[in-house]
Every structure is written in C-alpha cells, then in structure tokens.
Protein backbone atom coordinates (compact mmCIF):
# COMPACT_ATOMS: atom_id res chain seq x y z
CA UNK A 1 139.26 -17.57 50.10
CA UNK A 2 139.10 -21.14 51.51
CA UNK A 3 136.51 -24.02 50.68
CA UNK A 4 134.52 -23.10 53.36
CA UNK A 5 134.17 -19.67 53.05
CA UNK A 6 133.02 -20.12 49.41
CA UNK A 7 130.42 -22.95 50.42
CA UNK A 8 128.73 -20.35 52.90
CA UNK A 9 128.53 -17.36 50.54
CA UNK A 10 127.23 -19.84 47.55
CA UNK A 11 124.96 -21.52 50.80
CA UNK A 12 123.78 -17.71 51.46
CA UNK A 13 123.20 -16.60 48.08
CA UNK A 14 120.89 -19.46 47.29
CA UNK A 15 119.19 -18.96 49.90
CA UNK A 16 118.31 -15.32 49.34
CA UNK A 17 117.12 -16.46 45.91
CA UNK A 18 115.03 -19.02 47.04
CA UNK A 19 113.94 -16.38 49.71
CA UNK A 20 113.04 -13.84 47.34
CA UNK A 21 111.39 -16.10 45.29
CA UNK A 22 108.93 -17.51 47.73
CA UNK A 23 107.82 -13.36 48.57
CA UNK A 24 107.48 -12.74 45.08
CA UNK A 25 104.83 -16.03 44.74
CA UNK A 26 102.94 -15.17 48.16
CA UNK A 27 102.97 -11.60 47.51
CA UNK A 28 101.55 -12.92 43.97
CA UNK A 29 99.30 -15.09 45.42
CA UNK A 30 97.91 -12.45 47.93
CA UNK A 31 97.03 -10.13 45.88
CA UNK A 32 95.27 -12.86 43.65
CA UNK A 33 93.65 -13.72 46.84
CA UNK A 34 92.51 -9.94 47.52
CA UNK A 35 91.14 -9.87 43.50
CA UNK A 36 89.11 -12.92 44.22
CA UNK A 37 87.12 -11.88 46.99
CA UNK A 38 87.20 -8.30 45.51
CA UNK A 39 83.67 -6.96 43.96
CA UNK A 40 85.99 -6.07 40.65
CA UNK A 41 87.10 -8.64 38.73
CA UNK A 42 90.65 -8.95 37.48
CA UNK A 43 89.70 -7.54 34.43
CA UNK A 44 88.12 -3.99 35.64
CA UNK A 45 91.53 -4.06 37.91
CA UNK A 46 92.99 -4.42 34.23
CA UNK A 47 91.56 -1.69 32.48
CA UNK A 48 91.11 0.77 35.19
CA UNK A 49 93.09 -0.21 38.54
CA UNK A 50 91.63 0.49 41.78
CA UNK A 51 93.44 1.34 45.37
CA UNK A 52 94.08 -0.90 48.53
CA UNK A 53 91.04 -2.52 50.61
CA UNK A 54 92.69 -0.96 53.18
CA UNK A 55 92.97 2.68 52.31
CA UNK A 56 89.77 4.22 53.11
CA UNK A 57 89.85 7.91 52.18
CA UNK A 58 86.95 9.76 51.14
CA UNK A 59 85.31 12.91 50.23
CA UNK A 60 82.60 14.24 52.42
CA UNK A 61 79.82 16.70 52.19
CA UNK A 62 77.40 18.04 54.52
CA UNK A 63 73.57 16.93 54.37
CA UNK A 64 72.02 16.64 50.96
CA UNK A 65 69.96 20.14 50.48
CA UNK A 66 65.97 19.60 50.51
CA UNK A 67 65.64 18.05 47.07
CA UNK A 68 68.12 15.43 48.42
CA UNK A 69 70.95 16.21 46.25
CA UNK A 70 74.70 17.57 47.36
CA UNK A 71 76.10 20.85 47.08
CA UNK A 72 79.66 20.37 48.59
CA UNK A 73 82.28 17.79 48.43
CA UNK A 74 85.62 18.10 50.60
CA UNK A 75 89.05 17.11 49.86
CA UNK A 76 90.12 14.74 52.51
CA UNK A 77 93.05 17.16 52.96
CA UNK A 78 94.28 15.15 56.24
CA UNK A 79 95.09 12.07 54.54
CA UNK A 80 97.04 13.96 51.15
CA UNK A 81 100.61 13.39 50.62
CA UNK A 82 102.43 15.30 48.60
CA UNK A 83 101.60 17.91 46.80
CA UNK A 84 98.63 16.86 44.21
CA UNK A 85 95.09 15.49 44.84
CA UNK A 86 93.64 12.37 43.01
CA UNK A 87 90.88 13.55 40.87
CA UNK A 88 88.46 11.36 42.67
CA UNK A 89 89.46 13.01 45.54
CA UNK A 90 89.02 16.47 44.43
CA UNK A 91 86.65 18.80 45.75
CA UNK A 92 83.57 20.05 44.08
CA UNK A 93 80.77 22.98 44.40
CA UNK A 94 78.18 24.91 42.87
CA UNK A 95 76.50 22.02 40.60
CA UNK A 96 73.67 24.49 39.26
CA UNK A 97 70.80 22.74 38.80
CA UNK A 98 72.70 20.12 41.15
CA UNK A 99 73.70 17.87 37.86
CA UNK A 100 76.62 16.70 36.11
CA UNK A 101 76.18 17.18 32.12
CA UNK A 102 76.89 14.16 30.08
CA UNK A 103 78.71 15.56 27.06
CA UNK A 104 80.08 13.63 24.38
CA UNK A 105 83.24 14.90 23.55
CA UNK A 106 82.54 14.17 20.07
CA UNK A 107 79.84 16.64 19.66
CA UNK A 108 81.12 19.27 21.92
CA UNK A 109 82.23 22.82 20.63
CA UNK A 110 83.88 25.53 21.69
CA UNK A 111 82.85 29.22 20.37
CA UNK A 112 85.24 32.08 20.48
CA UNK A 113 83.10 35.04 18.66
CA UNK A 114 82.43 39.12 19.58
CA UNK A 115 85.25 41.37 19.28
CA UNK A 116 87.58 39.49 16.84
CA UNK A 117 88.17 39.18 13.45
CA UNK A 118 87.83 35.18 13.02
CA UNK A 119 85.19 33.67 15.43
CA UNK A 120 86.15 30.26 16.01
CA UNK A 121 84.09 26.91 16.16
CA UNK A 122 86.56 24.50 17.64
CA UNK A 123 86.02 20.53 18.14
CA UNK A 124 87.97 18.69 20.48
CA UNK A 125 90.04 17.26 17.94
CA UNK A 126 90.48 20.91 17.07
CA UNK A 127 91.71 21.91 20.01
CA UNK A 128 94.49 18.88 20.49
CA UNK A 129 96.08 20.27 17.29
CA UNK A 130 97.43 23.66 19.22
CA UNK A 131 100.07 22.81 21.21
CA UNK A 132 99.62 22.32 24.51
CA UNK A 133 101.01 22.59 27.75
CA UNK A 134 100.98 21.21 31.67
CA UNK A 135 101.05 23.54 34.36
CA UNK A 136 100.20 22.66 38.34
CA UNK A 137 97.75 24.72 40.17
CA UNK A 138 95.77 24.86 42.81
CA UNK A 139 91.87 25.53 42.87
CA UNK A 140 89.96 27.14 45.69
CA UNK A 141 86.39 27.54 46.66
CA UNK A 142 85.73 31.32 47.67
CA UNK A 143 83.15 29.88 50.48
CA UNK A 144 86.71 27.66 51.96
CA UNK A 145 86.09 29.62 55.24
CA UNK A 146 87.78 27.46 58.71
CA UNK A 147 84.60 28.39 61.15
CA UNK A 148 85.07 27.12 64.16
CA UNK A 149 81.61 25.26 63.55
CA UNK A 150 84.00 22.72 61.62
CA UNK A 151 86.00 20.53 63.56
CA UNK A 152 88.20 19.05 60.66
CA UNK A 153 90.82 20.10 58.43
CA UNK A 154 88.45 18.07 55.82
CA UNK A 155 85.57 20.12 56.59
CA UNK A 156 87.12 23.76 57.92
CA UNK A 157 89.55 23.99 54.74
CA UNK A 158 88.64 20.78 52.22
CA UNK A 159 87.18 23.00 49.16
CA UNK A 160 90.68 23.55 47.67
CA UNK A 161 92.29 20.68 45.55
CA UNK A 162 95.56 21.03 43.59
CA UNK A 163 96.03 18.78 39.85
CA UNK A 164 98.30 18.47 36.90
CA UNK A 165 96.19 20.48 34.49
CA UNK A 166 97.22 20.42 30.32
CA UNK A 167 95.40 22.07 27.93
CA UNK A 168 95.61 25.08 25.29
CA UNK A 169 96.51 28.49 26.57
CA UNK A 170 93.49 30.91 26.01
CA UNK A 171 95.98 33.31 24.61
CA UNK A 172 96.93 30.98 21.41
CA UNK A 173 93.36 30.91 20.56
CA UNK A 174 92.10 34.28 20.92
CA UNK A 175 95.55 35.58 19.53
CA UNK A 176 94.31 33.15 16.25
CA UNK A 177 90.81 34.82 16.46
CA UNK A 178 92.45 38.18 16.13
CA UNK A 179 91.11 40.30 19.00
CA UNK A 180 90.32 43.71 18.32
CA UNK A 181 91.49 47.04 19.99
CA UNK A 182 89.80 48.22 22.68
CA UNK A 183 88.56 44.50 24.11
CA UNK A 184 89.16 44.51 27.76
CA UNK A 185 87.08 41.63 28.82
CA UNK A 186 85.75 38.23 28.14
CA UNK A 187 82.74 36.38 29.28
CA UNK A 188 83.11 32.31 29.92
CA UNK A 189 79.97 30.47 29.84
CA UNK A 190 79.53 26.29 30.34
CA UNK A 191 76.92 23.70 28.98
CA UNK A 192 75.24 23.56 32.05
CA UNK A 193 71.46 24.93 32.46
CA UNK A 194 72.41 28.66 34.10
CA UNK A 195 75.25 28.53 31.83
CA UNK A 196 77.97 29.38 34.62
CA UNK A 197 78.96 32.42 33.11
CA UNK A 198 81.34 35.03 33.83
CA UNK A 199 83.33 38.33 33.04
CA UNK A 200 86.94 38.05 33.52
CA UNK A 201 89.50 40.61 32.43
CA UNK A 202 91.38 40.06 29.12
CA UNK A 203 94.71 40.76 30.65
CA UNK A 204 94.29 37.61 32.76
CA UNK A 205 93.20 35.39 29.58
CA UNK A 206 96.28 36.71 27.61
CA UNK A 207 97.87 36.02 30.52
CA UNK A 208 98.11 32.43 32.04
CA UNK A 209 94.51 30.80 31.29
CA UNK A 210 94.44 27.55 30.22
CA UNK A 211 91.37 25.95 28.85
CA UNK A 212 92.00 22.13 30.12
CA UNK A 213 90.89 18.57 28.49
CA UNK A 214 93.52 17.01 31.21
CA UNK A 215 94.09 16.44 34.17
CA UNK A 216 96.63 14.14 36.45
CA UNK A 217 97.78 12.46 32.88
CA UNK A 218 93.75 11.68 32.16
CA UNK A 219 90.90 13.27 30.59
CA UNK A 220 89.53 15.81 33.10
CA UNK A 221 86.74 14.10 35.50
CA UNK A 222 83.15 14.85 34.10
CA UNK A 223 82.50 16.34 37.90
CA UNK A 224 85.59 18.94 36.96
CA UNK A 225 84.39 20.14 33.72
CA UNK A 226 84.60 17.10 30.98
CA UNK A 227 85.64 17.73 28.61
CA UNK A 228 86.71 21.20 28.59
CA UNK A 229 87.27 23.40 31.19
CA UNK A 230 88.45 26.61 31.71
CA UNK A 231 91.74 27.07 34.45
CA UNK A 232 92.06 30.66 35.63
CA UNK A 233 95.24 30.06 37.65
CA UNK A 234 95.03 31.94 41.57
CA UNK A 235 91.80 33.22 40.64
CA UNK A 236 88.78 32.16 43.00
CA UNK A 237 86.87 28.77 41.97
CA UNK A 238 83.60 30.59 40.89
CA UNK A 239 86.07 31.64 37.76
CA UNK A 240 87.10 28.65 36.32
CA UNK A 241 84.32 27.86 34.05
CA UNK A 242 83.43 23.78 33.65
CA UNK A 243 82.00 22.22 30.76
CA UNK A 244 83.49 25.48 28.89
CA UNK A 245 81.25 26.10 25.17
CA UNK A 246 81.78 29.63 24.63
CA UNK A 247 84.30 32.91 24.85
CA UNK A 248 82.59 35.90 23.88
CA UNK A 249 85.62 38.93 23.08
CA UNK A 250 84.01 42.55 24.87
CA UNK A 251 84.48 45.85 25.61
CA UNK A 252 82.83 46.01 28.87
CA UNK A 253 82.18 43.80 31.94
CA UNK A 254 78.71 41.51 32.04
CA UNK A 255 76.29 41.29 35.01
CA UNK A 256 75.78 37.41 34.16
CA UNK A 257 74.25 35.05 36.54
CA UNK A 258 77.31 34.73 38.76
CA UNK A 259 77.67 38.16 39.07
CA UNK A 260 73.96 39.11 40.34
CA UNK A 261 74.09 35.98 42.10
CA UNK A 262 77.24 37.70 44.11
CA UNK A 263 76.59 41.42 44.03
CA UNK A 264 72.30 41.86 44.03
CA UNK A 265 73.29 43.88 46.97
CA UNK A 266 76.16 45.59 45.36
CA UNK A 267 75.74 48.30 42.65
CA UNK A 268 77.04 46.91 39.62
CA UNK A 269 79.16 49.57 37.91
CA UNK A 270 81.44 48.30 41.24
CA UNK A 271 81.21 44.99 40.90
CA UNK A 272 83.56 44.68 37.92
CA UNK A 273 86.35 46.15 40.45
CA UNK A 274 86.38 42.60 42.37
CA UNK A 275 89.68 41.38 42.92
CA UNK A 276 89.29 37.79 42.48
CA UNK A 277 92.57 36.71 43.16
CA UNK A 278 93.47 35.01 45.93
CA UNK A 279 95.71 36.03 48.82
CA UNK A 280 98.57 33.54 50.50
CA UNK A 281 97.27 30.71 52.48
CA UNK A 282 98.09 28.08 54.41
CA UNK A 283 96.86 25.24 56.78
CA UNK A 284 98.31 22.67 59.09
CA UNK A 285 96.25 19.03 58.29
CA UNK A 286 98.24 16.95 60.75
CA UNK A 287 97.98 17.01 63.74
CA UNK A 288 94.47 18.73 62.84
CA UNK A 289 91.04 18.76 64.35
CA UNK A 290 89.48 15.52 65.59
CA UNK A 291 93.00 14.08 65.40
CA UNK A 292 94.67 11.92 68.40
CA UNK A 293 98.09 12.28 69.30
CA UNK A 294 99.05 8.71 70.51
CA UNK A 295 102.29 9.96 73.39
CA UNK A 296 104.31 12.41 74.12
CA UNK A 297 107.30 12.35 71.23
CA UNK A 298 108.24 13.35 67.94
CA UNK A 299 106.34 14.48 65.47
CA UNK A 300 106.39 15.74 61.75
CA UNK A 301 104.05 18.73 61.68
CA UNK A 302 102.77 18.97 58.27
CA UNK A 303 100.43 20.87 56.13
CA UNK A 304 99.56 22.59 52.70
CA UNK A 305 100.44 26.44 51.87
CA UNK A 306 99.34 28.18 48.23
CA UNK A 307 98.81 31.51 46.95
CA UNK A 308 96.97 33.04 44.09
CA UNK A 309 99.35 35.85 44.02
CA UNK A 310 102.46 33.68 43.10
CA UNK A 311 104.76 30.67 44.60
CA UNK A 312 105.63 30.53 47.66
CA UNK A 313 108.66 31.29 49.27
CA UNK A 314 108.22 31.10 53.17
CA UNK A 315 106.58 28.81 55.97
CA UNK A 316 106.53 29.28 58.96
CA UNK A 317 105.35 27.04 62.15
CA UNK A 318 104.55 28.11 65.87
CA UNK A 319 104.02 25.55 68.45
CA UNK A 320 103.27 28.20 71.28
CA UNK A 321 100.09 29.99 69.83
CA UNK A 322 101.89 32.62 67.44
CA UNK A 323 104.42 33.79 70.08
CA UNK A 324 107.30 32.67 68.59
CA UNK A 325 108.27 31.00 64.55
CA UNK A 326 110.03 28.73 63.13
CA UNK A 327 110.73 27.95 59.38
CA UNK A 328 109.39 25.06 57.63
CA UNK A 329 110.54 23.10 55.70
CA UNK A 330 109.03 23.22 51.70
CA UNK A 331 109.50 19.51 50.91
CA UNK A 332 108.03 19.66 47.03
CA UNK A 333 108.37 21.54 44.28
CA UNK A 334 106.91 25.26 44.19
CA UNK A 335 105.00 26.04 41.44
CA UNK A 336 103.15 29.34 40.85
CA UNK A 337 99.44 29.36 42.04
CA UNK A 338 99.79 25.98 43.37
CA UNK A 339 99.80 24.22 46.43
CA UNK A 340 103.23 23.03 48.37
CA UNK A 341 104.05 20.90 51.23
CA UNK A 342 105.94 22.00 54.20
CA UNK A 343 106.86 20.16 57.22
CA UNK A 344 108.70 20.87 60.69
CA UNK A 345 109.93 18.26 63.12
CA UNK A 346 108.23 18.89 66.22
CA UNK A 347 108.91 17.06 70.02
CA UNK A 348 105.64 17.21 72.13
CA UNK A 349 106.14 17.21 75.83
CA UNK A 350 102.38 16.47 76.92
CA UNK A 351 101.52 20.43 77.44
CA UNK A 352 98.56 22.37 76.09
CA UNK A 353 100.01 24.27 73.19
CA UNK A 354 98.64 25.94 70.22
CA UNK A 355 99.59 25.03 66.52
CA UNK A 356 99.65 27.07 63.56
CA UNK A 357 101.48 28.23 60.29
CA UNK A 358 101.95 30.70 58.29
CA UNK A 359 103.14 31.64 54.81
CA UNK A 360 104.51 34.33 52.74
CA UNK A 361 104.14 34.41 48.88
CA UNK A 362 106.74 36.02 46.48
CA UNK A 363 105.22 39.51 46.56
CA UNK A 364 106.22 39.53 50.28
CA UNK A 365 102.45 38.99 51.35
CA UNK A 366 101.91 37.13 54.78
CA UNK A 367 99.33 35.14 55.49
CA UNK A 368 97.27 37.02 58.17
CA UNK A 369 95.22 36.09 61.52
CA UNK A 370 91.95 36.59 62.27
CA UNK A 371 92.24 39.65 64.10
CA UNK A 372 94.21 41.17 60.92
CA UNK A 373 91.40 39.55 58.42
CA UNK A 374 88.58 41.42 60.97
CA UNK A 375 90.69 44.69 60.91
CA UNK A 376 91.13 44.99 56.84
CA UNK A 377 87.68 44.60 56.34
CA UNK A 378 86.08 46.57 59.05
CA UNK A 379 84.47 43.69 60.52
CA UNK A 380 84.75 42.23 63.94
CA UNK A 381 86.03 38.12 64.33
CA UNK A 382 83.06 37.04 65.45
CA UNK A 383 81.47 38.23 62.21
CA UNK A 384 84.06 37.01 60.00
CA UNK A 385 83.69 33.81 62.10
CA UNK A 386 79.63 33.71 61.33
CA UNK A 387 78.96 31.01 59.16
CA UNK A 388 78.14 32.78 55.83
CA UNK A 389 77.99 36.71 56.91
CA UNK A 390 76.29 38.42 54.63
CA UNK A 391 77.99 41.20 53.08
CA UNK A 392 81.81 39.63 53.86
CA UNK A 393 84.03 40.00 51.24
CA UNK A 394 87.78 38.78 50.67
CA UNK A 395 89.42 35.62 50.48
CA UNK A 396 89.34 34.02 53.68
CA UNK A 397 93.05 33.28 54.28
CA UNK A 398 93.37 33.83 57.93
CA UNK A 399 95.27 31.54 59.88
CA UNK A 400 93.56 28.39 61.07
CA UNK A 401 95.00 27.36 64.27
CA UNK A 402 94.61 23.75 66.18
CA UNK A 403 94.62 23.14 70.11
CA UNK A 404 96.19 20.16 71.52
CA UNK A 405 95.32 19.10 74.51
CA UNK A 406 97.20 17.56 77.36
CA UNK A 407 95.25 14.19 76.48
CA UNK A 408 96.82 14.95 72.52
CA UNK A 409 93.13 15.77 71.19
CA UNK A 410 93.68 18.23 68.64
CA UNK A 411 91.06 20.54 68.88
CA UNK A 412 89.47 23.88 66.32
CA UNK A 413 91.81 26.89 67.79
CA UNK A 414 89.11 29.40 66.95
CA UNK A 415 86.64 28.22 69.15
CA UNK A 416 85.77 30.68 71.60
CA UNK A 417 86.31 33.61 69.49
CA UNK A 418 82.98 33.70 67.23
C-alpha cells in the first residue's frame, strides 16, 4: 500500500469517528432537548420511561354511559406490531360498578376452600413461592362483534388484546389443596362489588389456567386484575376473573351473577352446557376501515389471526372478495390460544377490490363468513349483523372484510348486508 493510500484510509477513518461522534452528542442533545420541554421530568423518564412525542396511539371507547363513566376501551389494533399489546394499550370491559379496586397487594388473599381436603389462604408472597411459569395468550371480549355500524378495525374488532402472562398454574394449587372425587367444577369470584363470579369446569382449571400477578415482564395493570388475576386460556373474556380472592372446589355448576346476567332468558339446567371457548379468528388491520391508500403500488397486507381452540396453522388472504386465496405469511411465533401475525405482499392496481383473510386452527377449523355464522345458528346476517341481537349466541368469528375503493378509501365490507 503506498503513502497515499494509507493517508486517505487514516483521513477516512477519522473522519467517520469524528462523524459518529458529533450524532451521538446531537442525538444526546435532542433528546435532552425533547425532556426539557417535556411535562415529565428526567427523573419520571428515569424511573418509569415514557414513549415518543410523536407516537400518538390510543385506546378509544364509545360515549361514557349516563352516569358519565366508560364501559369499553379498544385496542388500537391498526397501529400493533408484532404480536403482543402494551398493557396500556390493552383493552378493557365490564367494570361492574364501573370502578377499578385499589388493592394492596400486601393485604390481598386468595381462598381455595369447598371440596378439598386443605383449604388454602394464600398471600401474595405465598403465591411467588410455587413455581411459576410464562405463557402468551390472547384475551377476547365475547361482545368483539365487526358490525358494519363500526368503521374501524379499532372499533369493529379492538376488544381482544394479546400479553406475556406469568403466574401459578391453578392445577399446582388445587392439586396442594387435595381436591376430592367427584368435583367437576369451580366457581372464580373477584374483589370487586358483584364479585365477578363464575362456574368453570374443573377439567379446564387442571388443565391450562393460570392465575397471573404478571404481565409483559411487570406486575399486571390494576385495570387487568392487580394483583391477581385469573387467565383461562381460549376461553371467552367474561371467564377470566380480575382481582381473583376466591376458588370454591364443587360438584355442580353455579347460577352466579354472570350467569343470570347471560342466561335470565335461558333455563338454567342448560346453561352449564355453554361452550365458552372460542372458535378461529382472524382480521386484516391494515389496510382497514377509515384507512387511505396513498397510490397505486405495493403493499404489505397485514393483520392478526388467534384461536381459542389451539395455534394456528393457516392464513389465508383474498384480494378479489373471497373468490380466490392465497397463503400468508405467519411472521411470529405461534403460540397456543394466542394471537399471530401474518402478512402477504400485495400490488394494487387502482381497482375496486375486496380484502379479507382467513384462518384455520390446528383442529382443522376455518374461520367462517357471515353467511356460514347466519346458517349455524339459524339466524339470518342481518340479525347477526344487529348491533346486540338478543338471543345470539356463539363467538362471533366471521370474517370481517374491507372495501377499497378506486380513490384507496378502505371502507367496512359488510355494509349493505345488515
């Protein structure tokens, strides 16, 4: 190598240093410049952290009820990346009497008692001694119906979240309270005023429920249950218990006040033959409803997919309204009753077409449309499309489909048919 070669590549490499160096000190200095004008000082960004100024996603919820207080939140499931949601992003329902307890987790217990041998009293510090474990799953509101009264993903499909949830199973604690022979059910009840109480088959508990203190690596959110919650994994939302006090071992099933709240219409000796579980789902959040598509081009159709019978093994994407399929792409890891991504490069020409997707789980279940939905339950689509029909039961896992149109407004693809 000759002199001069050498002087350019030493000339070059100092100047990349001093390069690098002068990023490093503005980036420094800009985001000391962002924490100044902040409204948190540097040392709440410190102890707790907050995100970008500039990334503005929220949870919504419809008008506060009469007593001004909310009853909904949504997952802002058009901005999530990825497969989990943020605990401040995830969704929330059923607040009975509209309140959050404030439970020190210093005083809180949870009772195991009825059909065992050994009722248990547990504290929290209790309950860290069992080992525990971290599982991902999904959580879904039974009322997550896509009307075509909603116009976003957000609001058509936002009352299902997914977390990192760790905990004790229930089995290690009831198998320590020695349940007796012949217990087929227990009944979960919270610290909240109606209790939240519920009958859920001991098969399931010995099974894969979890009763949570964590969740995303922290302690779970105080609107999620703090500090103990009950996970019943692919079972509807109304089942996994928050603020979780007590287990009571039985022999039969309970009408408590979530099931007469359900079935006052139903006779109860049937009520107890509710399949809870959740059938195989999936939905498209971009390009979704409300959405612009910029030009004609390429585009990464994207979306969420999850099933409370299992993982799952298949997506599939149309472009042309159902007529034809493609597979998707799964681009994270599939867990069991949990949500996954999937994604499917996609050119758009400037035509009307018609998006959707659809998934199957691993017991071979496919996600069905509307039409199949109205069929199985006897019902025609506009009345499965009626906001809130009485009397409609089943998960409502039909396919949610989104218009684009030649302008690229992405549109509800149900309109029309209620």
């Amino acid at each position: 190598m000759d002199d001069t070669e050498h002087g350019r590549r030493k000339f070059l490499q100092r100047s990349i240093g001093l390069s690098s160096l002068a990023a490093v000190r503005s980036v420094g200095s800009s985001v000391h410049a962002q924490t100044a004008d902040s409204p948190a000082s540097a040392k709440d960004l410190e102890a707790y952290g907050e995100r970008s100024r500039f990334v503005t996603s929220v949870r919504t919820s419809p008008d506060p009820n009469p007593f001004g207080l909310t009853f909904h939140v949504f997952t802002p499931l058009q901005d999530s990346m990825g497969i989990i949601t943020p605990a401040s992003l995830h969704y929330t329902i059923a607040h009975r009497p509209f309140y959050v307890p404030d439970i020190n987790p210093e005083q809180h217990r949870l009772m195991i008692h009825g059909m065992v041998d050994r009722p248990l009293i547990l504290s929290m510090s209790d309950l860290k001694r069992f080992p525990s474990v971290t599982r991902t799953h999904y959580l879904e509101c039974n009322g997550n119906k896509p009307q075509p009264i909603y116009k976003t993903v957000q609001r058509a499909s936002g009352l299902t979240s997914c977390s990192e949830w760790t905990g004790v199973p229930l089995s290690l604690l009831l198998k320590q309270a020695g349940v007796h022979n012949g217990a087929k059910w227990i009944i979960a009840e919270g610290a909240e005023d109606n209790k939240g109480a519920i009958s859920l088959p001991m098969a399931k508990a010995m099974d894969d429920m979890l009763v949570a203190y964590g969740q995303n690596g922290e302690p779970v959110r105080p609107q999620n249950g703090f500090p103990l919650r009950l996970l019943v994994p692919g079972f509807e939302g109304l089942c996994n218990v928050k603020w979780l006090r007590r287990i009571k071992v039985t022999d039969q099933f309970y009408m408590t006040f979530n099931e007469f709240d359900r079935y006052t219409s139903v006779d109860p000796r049937m009520a107890q033959l509710t399949n809870y579980e959740q059938g195989p789902k999936s939905v498209i959040t971009c390009p979704s409803g409300e959405q612009q598509l910029p030009g004609y081009g390429h585009y990464q159709i994207t979306g969420l997919a999850w099933s409370g019978k299992g993982a799952i093994r298949k997506v599939e994407v149309s472009t042309d309204g159902g007529r034809t399929w493609k597979v998707a792409e799964i681009q994270s890891a599939t867990y069991r009753m949990a949500h996954v991504r999937f994604g499917m490069d996609w050119n758009w020409g400037g035509e009307e077409c018609t998006l959707m997707s659809r998934c199957t789980d691993e017991l071979g279940q496919v996600q069905p449309t509307v039409e199949e939905f109205a069929r199985f339950w006897n019902a025609t689509v506009k009345f499965v499309l009626t906001p809130f029909p009485g009397g409609m039961s089943g998960h409502h896992n039909y396919i949610l489909p989104w218009k684009v149109d030649r302008d690229g407004k992405v549109q509800h693809g149900l309109v029309g048919l209620a």
